[in-house]
PDB file of N, CA and C in Angstrom:
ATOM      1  N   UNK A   1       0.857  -1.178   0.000  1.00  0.00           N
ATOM      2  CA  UNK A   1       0.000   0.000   0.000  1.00  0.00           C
ATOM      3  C   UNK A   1       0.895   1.230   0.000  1.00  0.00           C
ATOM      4  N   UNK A   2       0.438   2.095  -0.731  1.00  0.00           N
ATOM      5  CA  UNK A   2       1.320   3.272  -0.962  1.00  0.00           C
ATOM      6  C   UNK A   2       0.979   4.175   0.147  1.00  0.00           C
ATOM      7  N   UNK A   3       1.521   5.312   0.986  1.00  0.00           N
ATOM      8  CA  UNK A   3       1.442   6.120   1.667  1.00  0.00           C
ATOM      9  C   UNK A   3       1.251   7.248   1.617  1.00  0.00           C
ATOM     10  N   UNK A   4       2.251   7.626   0.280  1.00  0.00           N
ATOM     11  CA  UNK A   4       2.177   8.985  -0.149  1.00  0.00           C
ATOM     12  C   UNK A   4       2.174   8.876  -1.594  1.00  0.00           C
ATOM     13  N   UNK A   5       1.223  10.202  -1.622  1.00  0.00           N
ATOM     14  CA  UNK A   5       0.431  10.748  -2.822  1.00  0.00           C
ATOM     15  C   UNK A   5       1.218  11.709  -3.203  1.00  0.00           C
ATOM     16  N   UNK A   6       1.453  11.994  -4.756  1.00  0.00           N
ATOM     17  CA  UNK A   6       1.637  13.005  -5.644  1.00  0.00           C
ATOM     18  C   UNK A   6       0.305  14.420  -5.664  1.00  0.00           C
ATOM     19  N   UNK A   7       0.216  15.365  -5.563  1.00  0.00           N
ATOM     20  CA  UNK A   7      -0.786  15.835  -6.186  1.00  0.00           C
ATOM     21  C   UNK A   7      -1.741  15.658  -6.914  1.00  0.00           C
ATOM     22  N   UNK A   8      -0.790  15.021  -8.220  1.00  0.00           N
ATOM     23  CA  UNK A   8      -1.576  14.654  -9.555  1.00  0.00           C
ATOM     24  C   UNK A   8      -2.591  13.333  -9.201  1.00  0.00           C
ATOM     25  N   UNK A   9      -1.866  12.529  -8.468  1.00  0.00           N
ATOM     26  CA  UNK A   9      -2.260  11.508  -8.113  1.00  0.00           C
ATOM     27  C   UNK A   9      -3.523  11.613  -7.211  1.00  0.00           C
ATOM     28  N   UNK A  10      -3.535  13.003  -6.026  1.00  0.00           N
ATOM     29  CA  UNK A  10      -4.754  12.907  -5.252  1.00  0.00           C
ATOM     30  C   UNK A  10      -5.653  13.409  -6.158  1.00  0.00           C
ATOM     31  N   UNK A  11      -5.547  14.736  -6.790  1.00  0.00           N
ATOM     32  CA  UNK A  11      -6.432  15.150  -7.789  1.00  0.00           C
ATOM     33  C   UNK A  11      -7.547  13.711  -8.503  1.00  0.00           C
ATOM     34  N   UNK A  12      -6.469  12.723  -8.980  1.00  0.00           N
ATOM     35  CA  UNK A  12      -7.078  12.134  -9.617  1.00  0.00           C
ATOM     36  C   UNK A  12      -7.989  11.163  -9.111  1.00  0.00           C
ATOM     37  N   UNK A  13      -7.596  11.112  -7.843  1.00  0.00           N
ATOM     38  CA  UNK A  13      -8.162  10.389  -6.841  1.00  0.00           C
ATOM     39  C   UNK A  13      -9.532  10.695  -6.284  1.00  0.00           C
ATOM     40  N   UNK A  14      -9.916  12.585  -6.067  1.00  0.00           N
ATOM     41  CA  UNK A  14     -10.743  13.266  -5.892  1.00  0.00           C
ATOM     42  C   UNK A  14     -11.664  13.199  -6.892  1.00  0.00           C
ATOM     43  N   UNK A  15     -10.796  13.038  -8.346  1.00  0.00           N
ATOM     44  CA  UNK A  15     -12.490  13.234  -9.222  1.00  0.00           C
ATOM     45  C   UNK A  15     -12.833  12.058  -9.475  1.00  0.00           C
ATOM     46  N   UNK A  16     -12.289  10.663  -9.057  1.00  0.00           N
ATOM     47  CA  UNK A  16     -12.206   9.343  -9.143  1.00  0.00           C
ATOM     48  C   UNK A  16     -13.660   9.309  -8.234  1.00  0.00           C
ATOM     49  N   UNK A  17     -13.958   9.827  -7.060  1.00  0.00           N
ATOM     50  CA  UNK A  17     -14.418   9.812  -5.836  1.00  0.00           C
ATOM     51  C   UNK A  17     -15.821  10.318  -6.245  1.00  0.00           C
ATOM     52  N   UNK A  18     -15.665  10.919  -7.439  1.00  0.00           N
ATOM     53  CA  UNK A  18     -17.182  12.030  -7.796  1.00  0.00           C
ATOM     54  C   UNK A  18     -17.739  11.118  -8.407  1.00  0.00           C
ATOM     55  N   UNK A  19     -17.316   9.432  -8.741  1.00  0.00           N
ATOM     56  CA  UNK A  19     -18.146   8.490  -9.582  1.00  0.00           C
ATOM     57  C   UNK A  19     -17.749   7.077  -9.215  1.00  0.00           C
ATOM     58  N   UNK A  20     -17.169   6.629  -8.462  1.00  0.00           N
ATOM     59  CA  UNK A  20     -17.115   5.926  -7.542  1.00  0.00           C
ATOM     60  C   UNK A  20     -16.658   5.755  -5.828  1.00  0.00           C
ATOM     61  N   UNK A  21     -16.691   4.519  -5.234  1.00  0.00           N
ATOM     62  CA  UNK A  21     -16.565   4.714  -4.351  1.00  0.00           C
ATOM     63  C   UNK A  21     -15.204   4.222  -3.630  1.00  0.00           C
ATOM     64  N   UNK A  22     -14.634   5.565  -3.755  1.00  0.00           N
ATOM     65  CA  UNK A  22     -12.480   4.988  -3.453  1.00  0.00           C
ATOM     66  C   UNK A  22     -13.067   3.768  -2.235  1.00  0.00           C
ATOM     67  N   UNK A  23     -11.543   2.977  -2.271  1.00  0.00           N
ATOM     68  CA  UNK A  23     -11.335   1.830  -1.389  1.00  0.00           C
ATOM     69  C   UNK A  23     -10.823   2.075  -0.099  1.00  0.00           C
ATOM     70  N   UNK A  24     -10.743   1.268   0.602  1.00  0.00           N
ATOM     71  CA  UNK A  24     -10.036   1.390   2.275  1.00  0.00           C
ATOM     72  C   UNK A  24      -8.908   2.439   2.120  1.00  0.00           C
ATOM     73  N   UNK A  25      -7.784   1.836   1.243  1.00  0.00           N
ATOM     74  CA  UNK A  25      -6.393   2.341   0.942  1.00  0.00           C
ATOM     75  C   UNK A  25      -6.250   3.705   0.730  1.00  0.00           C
ATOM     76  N   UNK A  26      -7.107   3.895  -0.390  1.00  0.00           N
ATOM     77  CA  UNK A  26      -7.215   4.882  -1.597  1.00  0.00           C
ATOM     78  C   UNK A  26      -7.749   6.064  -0.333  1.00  0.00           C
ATOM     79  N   UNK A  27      -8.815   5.823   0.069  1.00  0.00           N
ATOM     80  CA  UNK A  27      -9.381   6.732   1.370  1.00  0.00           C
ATOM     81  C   UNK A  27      -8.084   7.618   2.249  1.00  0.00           C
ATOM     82  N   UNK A  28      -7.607   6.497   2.935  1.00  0.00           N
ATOM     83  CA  UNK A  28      -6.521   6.874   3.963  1.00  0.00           C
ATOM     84  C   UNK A  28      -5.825   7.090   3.359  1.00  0.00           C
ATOM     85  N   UNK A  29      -4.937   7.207   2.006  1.00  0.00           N
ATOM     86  CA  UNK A  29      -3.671   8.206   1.590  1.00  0.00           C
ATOM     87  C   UNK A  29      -4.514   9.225   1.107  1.00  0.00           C
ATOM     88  N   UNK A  30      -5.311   9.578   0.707  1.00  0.00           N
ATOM     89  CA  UNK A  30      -5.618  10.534  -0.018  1.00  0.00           C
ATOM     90  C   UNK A  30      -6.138  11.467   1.498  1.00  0.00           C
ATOM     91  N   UNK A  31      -6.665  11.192   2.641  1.00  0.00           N
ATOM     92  CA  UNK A  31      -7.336  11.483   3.458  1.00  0.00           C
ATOM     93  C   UNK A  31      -5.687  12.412   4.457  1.00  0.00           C
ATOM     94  N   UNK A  32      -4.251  11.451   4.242  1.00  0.00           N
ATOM     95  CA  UNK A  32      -3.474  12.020   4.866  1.00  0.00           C
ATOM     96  C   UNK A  32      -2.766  13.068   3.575  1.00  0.00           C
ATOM     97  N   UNK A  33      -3.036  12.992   2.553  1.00  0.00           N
ATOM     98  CA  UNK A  33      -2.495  13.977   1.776  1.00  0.00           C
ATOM     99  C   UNK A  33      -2.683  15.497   1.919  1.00  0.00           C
ATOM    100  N   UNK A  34      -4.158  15.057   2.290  1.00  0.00           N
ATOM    101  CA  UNK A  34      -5.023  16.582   2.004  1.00  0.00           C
ATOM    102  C   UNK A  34      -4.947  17.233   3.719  1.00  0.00           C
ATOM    103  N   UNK A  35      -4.486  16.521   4.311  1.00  0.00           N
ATOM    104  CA  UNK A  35      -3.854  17.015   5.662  1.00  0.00           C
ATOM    105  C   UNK A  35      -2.474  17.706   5.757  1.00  0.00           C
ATOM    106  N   UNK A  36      -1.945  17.324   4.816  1.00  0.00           N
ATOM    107  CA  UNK A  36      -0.739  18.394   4.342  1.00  0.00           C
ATOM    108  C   UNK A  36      -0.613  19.358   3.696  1.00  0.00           C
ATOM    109  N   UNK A  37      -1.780  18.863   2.184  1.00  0.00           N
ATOM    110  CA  UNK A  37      -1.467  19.681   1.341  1.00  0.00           C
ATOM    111  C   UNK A  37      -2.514  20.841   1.218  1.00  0.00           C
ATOM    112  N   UNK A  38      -2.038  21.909   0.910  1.00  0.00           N
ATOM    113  CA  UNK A  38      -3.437  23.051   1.040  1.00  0.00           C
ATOM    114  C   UNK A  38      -4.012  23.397  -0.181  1.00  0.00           C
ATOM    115  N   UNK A  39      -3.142  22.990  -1.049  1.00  0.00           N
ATOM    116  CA  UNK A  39      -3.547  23.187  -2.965  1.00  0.00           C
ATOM    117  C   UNK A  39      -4.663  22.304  -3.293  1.00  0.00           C
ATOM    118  N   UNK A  40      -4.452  20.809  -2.483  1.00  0.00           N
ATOM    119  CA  UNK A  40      -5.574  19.577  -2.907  1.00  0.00           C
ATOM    120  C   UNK A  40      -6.404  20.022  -1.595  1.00  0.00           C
ATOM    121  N   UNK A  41      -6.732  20.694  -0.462  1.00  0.00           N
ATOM    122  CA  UNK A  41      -7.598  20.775   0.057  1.00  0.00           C
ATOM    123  C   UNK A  41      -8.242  21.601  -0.386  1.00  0.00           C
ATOM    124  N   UNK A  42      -7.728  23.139  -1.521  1.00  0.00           N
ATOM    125  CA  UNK A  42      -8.539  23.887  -1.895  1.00  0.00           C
ATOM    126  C   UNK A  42      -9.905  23.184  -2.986  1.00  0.00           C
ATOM    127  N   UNK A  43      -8.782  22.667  -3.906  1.00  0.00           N
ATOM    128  CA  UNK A  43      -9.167  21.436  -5.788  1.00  0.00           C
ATOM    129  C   UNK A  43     -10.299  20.918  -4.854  1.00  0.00           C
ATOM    130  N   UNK A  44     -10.232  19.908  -3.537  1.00  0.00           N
ATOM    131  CA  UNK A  44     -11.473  19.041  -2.889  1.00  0.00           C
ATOM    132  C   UNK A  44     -12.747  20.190  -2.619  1.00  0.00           C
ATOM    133  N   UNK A  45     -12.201  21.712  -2.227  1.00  0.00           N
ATOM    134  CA  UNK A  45     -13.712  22.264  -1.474  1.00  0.00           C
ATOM    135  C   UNK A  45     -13.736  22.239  -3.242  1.00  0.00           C
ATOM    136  N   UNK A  46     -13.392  23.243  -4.161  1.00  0.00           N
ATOM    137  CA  UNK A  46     -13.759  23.368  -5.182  1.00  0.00           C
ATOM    138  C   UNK A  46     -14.499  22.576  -6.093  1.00  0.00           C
ATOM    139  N   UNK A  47     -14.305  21.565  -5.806  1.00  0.00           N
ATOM    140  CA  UNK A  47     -14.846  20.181  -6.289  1.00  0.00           C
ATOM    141  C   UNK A  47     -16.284  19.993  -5.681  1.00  0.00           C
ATOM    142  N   UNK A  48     -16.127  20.412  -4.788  1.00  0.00           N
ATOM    143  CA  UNK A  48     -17.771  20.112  -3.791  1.00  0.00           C
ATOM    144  C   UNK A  48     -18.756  21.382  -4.488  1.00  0.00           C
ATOM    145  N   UNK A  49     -17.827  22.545  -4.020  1.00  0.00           N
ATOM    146  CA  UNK A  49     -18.800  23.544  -4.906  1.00  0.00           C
ATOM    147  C   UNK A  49     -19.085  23.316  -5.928  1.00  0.00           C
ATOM    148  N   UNK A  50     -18.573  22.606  -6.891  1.00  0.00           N
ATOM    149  CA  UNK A  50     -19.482  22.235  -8.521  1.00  0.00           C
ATOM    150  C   UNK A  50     -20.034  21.637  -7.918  1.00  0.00           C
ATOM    151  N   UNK A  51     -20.138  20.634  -7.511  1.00  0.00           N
ATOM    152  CA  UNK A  51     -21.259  19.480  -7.117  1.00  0.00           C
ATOM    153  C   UNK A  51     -22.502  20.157  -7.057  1.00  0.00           C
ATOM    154  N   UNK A  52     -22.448  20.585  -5.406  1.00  0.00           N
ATOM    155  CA  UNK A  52     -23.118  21.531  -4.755  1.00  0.00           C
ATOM    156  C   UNK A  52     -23.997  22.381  -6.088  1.00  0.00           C
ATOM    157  N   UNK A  53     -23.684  23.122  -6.653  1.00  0.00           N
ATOM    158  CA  UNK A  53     -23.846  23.954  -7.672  1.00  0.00           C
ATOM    159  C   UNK A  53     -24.635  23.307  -8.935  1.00  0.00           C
ATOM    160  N   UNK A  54     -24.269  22.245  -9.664  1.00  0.00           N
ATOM    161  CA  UNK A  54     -24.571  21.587 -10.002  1.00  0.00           C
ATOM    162  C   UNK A  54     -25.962  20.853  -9.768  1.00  0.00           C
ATOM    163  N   UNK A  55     -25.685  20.454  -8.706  1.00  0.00           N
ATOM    164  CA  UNK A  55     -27.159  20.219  -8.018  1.00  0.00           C
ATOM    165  C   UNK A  55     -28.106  20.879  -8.240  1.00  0.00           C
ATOM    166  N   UNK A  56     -28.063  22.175  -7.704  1.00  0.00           N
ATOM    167  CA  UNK A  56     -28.847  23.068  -7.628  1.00  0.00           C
ATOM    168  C   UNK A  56     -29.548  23.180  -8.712  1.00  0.00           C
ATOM    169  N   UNK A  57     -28.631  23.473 -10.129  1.00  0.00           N
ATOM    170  CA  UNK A  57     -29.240  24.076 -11.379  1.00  0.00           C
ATOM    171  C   UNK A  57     -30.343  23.253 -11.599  1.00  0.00           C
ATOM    172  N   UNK A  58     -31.595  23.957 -12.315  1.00  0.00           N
ATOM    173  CA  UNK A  58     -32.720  22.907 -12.334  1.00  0.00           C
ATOM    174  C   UNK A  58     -32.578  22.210 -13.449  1.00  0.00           C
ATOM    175  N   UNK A  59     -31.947  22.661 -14.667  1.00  0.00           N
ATOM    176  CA  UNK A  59     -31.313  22.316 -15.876  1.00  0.00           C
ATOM    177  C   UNK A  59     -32.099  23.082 -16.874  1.00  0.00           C
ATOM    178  N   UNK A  60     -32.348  23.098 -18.391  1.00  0.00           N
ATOM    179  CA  UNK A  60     -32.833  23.480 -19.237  1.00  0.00           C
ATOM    180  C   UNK A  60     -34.517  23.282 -19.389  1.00  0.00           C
ATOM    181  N   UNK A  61     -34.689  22.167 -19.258  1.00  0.00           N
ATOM    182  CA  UNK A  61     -36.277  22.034 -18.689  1.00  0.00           C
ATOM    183  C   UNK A  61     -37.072  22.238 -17.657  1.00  0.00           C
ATOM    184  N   UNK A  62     -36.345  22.657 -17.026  1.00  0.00           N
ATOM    185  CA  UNK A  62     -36.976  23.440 -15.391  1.00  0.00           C
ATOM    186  C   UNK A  62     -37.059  25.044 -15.392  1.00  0.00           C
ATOM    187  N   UNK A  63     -36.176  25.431 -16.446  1.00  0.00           N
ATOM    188  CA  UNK A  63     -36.115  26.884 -16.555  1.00  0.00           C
ATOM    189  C   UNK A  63     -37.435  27.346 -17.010  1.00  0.00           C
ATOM    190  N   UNK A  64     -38.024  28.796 -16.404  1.00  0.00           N
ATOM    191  CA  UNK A  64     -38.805  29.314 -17.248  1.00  0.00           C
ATOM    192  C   UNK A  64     -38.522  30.520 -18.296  1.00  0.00           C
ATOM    193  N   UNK A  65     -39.349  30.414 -18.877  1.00  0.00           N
ATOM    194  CA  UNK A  65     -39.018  31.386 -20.205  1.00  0.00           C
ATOM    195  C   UNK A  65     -40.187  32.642 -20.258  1.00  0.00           C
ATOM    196  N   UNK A  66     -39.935  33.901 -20.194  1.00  0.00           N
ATOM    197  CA  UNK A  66     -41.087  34.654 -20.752  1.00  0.00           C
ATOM    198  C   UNK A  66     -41.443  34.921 -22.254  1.00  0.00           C
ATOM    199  N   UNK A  67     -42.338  34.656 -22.543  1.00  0.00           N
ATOM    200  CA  UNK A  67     -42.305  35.292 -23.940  1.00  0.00           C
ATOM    201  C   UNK A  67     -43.611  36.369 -23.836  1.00  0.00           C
ATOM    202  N   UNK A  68     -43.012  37.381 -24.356  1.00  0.00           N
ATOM    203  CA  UNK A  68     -44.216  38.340 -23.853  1.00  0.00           C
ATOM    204  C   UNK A  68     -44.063  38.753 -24.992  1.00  0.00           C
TER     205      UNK A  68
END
């Protein structure tokens, strides 16, 4: 089991996470990375805010339209 993470590597790990569900391993290095690093703790909130955001939008068929 690896310990330490590259950046590139947690990054990839984070958007890995937005469509499945990381493993035991994958969890705990990526979990002690972002305890160090402040660049991948920013990329993780940032990541939530699309989500978050995302969510929200109602999409193209929820929008209303005026036509007056």
């Amino acid at each position: 089991m690896k310990f330490r993470l590259k950046c590139r590597e947690a990054s990839r790990l984070l958007s890995e996470a937005e469509d499945r569900q990381l493993g035991l391993s994958e969890r705990v290095t990526l979990r002690l990375h972002l305890g160090l690093c402040d660049a991948c703790t920013q990329f993780s909130r940032q990541l939530g805010f699309l989500r978050r955001a995302l969510a929200a939008y109602p999409g193209p068929e929820e929008e209303t339209t005026d036509s007056a």
